[in-house]
C-alpha atoms as a PDB file:
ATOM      1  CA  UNK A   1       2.554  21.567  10.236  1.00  0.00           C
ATOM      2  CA  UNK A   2      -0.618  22.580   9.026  1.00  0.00           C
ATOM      3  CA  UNK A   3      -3.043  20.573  11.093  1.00  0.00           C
ATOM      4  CA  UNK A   4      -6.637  22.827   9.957  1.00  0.00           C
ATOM      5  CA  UNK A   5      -8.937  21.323   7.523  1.00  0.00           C
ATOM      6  CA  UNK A   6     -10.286  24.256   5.493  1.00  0.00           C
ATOM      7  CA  UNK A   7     -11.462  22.066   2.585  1.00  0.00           C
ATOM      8  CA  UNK A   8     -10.687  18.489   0.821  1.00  0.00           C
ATOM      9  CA  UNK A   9     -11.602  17.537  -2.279  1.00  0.00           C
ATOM     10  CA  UNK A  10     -12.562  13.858  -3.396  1.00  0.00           C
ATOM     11  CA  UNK A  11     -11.615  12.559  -7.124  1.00  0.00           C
ATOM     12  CA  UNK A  12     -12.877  10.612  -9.151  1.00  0.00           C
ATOM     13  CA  UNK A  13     -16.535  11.770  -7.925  1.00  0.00           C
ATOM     14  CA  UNK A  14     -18.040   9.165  -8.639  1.00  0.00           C
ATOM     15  CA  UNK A  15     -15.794   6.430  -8.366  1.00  0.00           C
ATOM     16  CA  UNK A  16     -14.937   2.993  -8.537  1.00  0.00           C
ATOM     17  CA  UNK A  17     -12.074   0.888  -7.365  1.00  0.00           C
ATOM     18  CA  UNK A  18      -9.744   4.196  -5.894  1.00  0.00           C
ATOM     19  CA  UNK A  19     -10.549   7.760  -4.268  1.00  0.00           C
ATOM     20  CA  UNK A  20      -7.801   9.996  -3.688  1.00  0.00           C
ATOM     21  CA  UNK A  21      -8.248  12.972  -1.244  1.00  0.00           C
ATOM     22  CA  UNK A  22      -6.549  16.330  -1.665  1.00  0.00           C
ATOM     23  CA  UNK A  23      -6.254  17.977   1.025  1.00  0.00           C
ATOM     24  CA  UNK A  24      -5.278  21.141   2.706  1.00  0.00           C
ATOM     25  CA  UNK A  25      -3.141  19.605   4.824  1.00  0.00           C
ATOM     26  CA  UNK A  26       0.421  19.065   4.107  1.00  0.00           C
ATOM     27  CA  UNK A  27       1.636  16.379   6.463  1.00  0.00           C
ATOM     28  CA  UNK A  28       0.651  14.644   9.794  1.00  0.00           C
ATOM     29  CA  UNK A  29      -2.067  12.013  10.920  1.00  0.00           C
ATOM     30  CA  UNK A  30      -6.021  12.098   9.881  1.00  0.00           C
ATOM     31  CA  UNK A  31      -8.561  10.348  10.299  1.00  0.00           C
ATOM     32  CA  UNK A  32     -11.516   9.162   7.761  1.00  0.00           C
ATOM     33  CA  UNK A  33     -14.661   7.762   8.370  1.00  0.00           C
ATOM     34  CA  UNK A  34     -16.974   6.673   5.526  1.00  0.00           C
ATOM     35  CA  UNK A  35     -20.998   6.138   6.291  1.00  0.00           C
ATOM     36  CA  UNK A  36     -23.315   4.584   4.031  1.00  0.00           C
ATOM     37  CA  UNK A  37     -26.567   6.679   3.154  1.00  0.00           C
ATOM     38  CA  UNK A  38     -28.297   5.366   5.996  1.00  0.00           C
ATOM     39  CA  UNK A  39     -25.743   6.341   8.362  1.00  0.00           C
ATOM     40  CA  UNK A  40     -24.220   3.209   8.902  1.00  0.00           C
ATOM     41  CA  UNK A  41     -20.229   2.960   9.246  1.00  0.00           C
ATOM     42  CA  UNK A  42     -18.424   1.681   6.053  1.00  0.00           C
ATOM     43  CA  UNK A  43     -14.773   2.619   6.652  1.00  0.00           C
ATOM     44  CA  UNK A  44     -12.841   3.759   9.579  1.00  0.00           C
ATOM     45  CA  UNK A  45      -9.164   4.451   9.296  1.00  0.00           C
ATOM     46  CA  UNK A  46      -7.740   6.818  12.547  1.00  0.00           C
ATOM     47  CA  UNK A  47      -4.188   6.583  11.516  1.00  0.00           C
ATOM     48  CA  UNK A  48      -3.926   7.902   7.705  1.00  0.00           C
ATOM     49  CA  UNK A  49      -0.628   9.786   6.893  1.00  0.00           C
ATOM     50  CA  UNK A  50      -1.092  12.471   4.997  1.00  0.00           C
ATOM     51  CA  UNK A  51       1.413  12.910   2.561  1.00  0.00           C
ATOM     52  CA  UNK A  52       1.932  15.825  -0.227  1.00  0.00           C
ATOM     53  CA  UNK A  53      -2.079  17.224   0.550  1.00  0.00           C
ATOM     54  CA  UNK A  54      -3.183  13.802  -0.866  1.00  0.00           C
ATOM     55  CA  UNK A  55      -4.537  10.524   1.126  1.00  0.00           C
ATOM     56  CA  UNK A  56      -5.498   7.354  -1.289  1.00  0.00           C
ATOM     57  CA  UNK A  57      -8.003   5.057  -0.372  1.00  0.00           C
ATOM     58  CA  UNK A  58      -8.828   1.696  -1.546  1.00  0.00           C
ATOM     59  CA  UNK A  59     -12.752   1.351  -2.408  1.00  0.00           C
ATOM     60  CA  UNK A  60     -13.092  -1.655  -4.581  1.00  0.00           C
ATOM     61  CA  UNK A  61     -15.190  -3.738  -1.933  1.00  0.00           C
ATOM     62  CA  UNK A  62     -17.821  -0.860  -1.332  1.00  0.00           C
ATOM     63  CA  UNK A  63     -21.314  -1.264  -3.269  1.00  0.00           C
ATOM     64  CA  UNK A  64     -22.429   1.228  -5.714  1.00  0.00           C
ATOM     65  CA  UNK A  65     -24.380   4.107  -3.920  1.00  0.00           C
ATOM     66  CA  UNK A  66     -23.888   6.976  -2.010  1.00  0.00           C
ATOM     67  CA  UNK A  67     -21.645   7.676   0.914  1.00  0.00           C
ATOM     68  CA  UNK A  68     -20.398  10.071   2.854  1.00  0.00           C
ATOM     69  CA  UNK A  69     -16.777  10.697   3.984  1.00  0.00           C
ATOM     70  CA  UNK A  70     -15.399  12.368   6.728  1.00  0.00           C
ATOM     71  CA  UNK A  71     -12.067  13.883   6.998  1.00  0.00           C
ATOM     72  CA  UNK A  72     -10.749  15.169  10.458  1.00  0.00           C
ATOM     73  CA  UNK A  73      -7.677  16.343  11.873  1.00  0.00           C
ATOM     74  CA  UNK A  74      -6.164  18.462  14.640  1.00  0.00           C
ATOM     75  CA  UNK A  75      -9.743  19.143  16.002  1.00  0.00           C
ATOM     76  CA  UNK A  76     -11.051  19.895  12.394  1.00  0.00           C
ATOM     77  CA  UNK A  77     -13.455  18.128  10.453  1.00  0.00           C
ATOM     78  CA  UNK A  78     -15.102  18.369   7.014  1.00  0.00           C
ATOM     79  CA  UNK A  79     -17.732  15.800   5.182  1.00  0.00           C
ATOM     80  CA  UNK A  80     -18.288  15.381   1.611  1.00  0.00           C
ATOM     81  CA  UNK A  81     -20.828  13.061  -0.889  1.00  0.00           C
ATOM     82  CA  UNK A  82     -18.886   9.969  -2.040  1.00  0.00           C
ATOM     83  CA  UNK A  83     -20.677   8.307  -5.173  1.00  0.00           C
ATOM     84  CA  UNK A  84     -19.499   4.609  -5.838  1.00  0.00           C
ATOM     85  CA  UNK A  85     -20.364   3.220  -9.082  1.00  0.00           C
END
């Protein structure tokens, strides 16, 4: 299993109701955290299951803005700008 995040890309950028997440890594558990422009935690989720390089996430109850999401997994960790319209 390919645990190593070497990139992850978030569409649609911006978005509204759904994100999806493809990812690097082909199967196994992840973890996503999404922080509000000020910092503040939005979303946590430690137990995603990563399944075919893709993760889904629901994101109808978040306010437009900007956020900013974190994926990480075996040790590895990559954050990207989330735009919520």
């Amino acid at each position: 299993e390919n645990k190593r995040i070497d990139n992850f890309f978030i569409y649609p950028n911006p978005a509204r109701d759904n994100i999806w997440l493809n990812t690097s890594i082909e199967s196994g558990d992840a973890s996503v955290e999404i922080h509000d422009i000020s910092g503040r935690l939005i979303y946590l989720n430690e137990k995603l299951l990563i399944t075919d390089h893709r993760l889904d996430i629901n994101t109808s109850n978040f306010q437009s803005g900007v956020y900013f999401i974190r994926l990480s997994a075996g040790g590895s960790s990559v954050t990207k700008k989330l735009i919520i319209n």
